[in-house]
PDB file of N, CA and C in Angstrom:
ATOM      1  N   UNK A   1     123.505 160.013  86.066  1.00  0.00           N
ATOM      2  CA  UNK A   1     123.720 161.174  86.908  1.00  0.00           C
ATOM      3  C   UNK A   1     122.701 161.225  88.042  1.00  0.00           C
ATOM      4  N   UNK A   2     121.311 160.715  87.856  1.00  0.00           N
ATOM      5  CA  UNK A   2     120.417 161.153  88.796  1.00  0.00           C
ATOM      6  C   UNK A   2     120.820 159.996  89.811  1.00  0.00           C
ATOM      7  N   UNK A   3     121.047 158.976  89.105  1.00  0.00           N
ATOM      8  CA  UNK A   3     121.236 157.541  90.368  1.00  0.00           C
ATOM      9  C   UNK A   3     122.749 158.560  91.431  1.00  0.00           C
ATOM     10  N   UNK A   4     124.168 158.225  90.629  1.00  0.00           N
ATOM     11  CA  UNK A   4     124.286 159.103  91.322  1.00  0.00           C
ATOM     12  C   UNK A   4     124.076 159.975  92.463  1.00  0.00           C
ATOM     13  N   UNK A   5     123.296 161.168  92.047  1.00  0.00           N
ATOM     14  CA  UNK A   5     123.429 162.049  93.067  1.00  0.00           C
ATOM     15  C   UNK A   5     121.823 161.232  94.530  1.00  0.00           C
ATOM     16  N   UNK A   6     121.438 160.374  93.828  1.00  0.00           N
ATOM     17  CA  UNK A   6     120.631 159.999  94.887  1.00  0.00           C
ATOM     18  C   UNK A   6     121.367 159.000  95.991  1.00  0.00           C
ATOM     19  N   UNK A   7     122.537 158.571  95.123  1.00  0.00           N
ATOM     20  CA  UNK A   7     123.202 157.521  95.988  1.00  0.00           C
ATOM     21  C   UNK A   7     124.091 158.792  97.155  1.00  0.00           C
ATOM     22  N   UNK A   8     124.332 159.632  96.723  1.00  0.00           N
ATOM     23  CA  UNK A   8     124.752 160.674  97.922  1.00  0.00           C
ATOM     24  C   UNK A   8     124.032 161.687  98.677  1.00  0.00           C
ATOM     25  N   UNK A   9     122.950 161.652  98.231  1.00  0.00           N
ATOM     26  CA  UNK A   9     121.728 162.062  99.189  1.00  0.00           C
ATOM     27  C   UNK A   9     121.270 160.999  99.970  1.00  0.00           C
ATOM     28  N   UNK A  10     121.601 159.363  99.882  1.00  0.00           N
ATOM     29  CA  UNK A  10     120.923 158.583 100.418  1.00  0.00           C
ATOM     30  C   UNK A  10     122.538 158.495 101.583  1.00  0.00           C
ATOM     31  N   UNK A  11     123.941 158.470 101.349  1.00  0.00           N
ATOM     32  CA  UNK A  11     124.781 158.662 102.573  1.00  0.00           C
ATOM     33  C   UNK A  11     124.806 159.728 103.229  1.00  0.00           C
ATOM     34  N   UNK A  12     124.594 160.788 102.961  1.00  0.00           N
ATOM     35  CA  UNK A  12     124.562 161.931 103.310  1.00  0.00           C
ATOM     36  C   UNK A  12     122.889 162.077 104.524  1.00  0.00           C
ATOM     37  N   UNK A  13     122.012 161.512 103.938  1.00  0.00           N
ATOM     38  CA  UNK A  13     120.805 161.169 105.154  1.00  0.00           C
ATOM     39  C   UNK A  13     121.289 160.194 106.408  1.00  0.00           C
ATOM     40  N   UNK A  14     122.351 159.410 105.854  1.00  0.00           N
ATOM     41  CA  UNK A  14     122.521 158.045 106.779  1.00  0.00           C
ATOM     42  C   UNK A  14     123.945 158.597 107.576  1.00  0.00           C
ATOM     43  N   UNK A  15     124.209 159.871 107.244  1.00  0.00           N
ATOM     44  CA  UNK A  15     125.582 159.972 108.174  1.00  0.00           C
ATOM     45  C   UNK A  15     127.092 159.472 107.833  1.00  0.00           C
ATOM     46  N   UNK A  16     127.183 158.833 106.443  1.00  0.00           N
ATOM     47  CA  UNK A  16     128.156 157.749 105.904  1.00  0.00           C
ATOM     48  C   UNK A  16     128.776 158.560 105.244  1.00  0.00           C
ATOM     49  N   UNK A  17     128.217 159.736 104.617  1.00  0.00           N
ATOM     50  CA  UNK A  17     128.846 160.355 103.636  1.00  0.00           C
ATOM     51  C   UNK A  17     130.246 161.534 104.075  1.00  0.00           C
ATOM     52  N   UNK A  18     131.769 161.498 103.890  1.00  0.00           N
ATOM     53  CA  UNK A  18     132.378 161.923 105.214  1.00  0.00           C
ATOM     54  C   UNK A  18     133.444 162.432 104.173  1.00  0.00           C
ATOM     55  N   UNK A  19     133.769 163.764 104.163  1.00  0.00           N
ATOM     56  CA  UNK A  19     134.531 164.939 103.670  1.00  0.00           C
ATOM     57  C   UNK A  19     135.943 164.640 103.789  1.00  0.00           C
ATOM     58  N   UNK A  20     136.801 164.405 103.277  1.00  0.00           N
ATOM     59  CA  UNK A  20     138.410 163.891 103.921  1.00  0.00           C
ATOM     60  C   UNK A  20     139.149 165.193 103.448  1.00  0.00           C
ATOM     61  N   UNK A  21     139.866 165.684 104.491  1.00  0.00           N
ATOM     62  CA  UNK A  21     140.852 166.925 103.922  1.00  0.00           C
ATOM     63  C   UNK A  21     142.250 166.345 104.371  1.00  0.00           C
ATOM     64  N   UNK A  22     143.102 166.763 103.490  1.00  0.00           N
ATOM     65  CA  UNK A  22     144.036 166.420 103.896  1.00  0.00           C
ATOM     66  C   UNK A  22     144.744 167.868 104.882  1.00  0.00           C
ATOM     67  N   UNK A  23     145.334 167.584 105.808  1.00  0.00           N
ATOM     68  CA  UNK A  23     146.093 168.947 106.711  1.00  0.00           C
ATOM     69  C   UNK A  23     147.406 168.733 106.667  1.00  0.00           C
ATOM     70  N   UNK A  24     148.076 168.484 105.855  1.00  0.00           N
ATOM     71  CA  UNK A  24     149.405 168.813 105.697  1.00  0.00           C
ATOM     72  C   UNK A  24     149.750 167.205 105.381  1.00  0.00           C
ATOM     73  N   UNK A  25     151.402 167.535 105.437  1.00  0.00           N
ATOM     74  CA  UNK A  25     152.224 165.696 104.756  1.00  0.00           C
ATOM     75  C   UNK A  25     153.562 166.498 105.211  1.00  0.00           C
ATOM     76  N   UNK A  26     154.569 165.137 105.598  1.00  0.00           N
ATOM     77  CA  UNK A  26     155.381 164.936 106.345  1.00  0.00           C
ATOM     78  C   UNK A  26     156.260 163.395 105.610  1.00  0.00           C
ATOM     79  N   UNK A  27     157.681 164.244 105.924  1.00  0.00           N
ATOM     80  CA  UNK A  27     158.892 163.115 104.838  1.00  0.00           C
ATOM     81  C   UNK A  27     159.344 162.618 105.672  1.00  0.00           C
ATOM     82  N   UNK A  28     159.256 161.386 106.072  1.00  0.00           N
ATOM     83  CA  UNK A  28     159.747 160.227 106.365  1.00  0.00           C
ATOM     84  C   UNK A  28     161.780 160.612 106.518  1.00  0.00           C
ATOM     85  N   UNK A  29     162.248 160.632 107.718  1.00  0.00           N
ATOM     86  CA  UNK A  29     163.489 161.556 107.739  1.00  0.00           C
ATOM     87  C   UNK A  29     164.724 160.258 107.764  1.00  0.00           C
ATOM     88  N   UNK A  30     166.117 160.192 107.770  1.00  0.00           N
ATOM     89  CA  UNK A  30     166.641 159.407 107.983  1.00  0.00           C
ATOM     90  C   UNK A  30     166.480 158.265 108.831  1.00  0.00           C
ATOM     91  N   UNK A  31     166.388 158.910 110.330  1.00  0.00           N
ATOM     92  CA  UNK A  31     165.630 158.137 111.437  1.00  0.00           C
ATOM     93  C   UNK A  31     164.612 157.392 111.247  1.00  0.00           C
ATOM     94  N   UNK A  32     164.125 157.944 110.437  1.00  0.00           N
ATOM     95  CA  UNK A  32     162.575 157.062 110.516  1.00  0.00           C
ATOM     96  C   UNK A  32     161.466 158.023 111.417  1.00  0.00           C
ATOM     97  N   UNK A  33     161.872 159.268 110.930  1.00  0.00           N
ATOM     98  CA  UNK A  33     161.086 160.081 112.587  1.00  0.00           C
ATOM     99  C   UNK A  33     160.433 161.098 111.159  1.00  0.00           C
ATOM    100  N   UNK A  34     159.050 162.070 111.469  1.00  0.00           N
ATOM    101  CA  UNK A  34     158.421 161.952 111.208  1.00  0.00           C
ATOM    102  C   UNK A  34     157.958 163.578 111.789  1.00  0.00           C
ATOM    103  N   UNK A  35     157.896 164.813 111.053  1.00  0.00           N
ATOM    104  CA  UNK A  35     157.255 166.035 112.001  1.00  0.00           C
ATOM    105  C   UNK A  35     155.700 165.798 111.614  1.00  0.00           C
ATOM    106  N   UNK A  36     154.824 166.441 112.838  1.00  0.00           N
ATOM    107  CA  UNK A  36     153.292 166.617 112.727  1.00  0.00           C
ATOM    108  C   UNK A  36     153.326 168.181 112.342  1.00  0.00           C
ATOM    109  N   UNK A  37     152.314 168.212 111.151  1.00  0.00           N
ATOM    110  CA  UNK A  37     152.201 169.524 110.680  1.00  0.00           C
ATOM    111  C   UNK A  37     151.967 170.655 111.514  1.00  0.00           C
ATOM    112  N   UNK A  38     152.297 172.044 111.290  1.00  0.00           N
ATOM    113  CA  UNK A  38     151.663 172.646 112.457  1.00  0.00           C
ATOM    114  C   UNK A  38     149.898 172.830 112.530  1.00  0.00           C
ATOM    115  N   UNK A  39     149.411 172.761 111.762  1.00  0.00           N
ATOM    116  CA  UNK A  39     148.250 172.941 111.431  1.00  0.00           C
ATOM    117  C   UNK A  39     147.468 171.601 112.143  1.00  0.00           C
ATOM    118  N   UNK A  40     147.997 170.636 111.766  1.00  0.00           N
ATOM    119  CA  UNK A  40     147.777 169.208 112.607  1.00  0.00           C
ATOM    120  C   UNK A  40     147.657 169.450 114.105  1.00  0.00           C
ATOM    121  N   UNK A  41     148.919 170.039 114.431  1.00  0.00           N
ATOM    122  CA  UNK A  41     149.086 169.996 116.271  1.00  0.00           C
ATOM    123  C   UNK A  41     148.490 170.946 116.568  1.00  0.00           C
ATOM    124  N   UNK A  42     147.902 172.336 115.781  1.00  0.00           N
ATOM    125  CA  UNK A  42     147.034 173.556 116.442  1.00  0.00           C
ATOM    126  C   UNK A  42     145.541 172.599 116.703  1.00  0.00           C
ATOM    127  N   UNK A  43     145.238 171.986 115.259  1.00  0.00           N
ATOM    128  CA  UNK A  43     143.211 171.242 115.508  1.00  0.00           C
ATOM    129  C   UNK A  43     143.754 170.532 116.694  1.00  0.00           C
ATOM    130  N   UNK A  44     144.425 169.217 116.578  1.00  0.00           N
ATOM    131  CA  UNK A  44     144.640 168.436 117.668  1.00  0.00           C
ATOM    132  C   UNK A  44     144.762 168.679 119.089  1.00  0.00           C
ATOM    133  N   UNK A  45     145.804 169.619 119.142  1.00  0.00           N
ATOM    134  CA  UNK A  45     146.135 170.348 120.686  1.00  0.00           C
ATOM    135  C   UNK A  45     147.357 169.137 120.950  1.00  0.00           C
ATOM    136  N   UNK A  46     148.273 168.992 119.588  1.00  0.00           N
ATOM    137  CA  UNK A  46     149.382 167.851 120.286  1.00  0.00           C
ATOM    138  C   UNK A  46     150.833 168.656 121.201  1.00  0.00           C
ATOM    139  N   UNK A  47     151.132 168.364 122.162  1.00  0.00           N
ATOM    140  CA  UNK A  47     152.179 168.852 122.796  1.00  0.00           C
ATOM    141  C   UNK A  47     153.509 167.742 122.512  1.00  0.00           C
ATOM    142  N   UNK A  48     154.173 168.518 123.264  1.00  0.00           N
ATOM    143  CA  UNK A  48     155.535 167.885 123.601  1.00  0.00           C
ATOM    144  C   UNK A  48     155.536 167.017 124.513  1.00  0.00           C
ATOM    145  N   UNK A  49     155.766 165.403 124.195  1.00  0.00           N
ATOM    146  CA  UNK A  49     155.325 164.512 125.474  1.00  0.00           C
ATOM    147  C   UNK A  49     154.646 163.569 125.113  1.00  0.00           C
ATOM    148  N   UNK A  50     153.336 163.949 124.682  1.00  0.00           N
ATOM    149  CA  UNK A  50     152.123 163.099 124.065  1.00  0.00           C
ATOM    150  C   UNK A  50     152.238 162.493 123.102  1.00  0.00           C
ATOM    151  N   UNK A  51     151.290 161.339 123.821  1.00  0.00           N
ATOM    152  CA  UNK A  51     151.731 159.573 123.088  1.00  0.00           C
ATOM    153  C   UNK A  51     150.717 159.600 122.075  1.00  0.00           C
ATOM    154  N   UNK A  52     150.989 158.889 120.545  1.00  0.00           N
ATOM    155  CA  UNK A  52     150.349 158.617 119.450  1.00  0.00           C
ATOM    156  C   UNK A  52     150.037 157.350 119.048  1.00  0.00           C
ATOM    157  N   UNK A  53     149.021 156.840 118.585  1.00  0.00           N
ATOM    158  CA  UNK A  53     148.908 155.761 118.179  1.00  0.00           C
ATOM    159  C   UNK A  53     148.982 155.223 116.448  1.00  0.00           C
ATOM    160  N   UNK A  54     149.496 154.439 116.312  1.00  0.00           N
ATOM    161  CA  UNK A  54     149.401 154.211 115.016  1.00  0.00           C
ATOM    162  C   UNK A  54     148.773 152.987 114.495  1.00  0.00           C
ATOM    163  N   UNK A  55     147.149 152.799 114.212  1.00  0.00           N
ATOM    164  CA  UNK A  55     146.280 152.184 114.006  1.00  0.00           C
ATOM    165  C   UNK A  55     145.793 151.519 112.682  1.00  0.00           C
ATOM    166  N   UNK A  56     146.171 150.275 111.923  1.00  0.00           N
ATOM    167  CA  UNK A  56     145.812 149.717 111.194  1.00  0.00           C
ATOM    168  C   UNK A  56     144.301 149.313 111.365  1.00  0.00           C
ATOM    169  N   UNK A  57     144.026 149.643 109.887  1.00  0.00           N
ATOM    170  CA  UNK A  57     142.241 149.368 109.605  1.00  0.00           C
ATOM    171  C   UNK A  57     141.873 149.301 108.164  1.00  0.00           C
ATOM    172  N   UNK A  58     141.570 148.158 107.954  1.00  0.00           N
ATOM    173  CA  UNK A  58     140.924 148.306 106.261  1.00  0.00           C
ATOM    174  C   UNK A  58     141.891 148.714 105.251  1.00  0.00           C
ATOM    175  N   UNK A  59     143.586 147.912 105.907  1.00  0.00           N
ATOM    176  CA  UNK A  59     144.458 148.420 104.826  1.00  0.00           C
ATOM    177  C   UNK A  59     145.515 150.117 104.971  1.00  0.00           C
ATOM    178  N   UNK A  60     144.564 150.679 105.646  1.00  0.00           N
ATOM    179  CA  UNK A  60     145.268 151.932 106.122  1.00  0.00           C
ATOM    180  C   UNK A  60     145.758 152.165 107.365  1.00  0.00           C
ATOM    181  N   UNK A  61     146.787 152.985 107.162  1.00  0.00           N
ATOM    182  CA  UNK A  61     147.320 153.732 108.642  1.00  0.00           C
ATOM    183  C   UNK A  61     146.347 155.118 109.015  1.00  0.00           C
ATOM    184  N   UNK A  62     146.091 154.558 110.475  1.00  0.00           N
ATOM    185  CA  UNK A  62     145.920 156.709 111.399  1.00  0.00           C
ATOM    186  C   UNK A  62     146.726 156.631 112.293  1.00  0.00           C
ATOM    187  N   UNK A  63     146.893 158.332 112.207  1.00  0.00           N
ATOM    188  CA  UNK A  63     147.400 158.139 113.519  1.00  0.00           C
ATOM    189  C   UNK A  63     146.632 159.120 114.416  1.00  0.00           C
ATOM    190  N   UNK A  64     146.459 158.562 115.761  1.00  0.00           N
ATOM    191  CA  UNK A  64     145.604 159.385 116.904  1.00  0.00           C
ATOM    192  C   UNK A  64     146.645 159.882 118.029  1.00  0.00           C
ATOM    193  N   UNK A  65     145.811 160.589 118.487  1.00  0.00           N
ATOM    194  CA  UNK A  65     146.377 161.207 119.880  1.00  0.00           C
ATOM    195  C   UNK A  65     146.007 159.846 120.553  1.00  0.00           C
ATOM    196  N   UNK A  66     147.228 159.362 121.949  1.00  0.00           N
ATOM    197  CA  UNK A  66     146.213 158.892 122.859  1.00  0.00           C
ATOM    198  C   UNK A  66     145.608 159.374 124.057  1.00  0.00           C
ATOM    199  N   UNK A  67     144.983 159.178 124.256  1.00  0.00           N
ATOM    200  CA  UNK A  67     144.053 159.746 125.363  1.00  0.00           C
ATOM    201  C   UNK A  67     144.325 158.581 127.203  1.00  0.00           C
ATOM    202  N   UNK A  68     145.458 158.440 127.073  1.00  0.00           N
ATOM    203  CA  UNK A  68     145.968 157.481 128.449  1.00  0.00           C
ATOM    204  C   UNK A  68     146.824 158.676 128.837  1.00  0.00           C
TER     205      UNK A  68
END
């Protein structure tokens, strides 16, 4: 237990240590199309229009706003 909690006091000093929430989930529709939660597009600020990226890394998908 003590190793532990020192191993998260030691990411948590280094900035590594990183909170994941999930903000909603979204069903995969006939199309293949896909709604963004509303809660998603209020933090984000996603509109109608705006291009997304969908970014492989380490096995996982994100997806970002793009900023072009």
């Amino acid at each position: 237990m003590v190793i532990l909690i020192r191993v998260i006091v030691f990411f948590v000093k280094v900035g590594i240590f990183m909170v994941k929430k999930v903000l909603g989930n979204s069903k995969i529709g006939r199309r293949f199309q896909i709604t963004i939660p509303k809660e998603v597009r209020e933090i984000f600020l996603f509109k109608e229009g705006d291009i997304v990226l969908f970014i492989k890394e380490n096995g996982k998908l994100t997806l970002t706003k793009s900023s072009i």
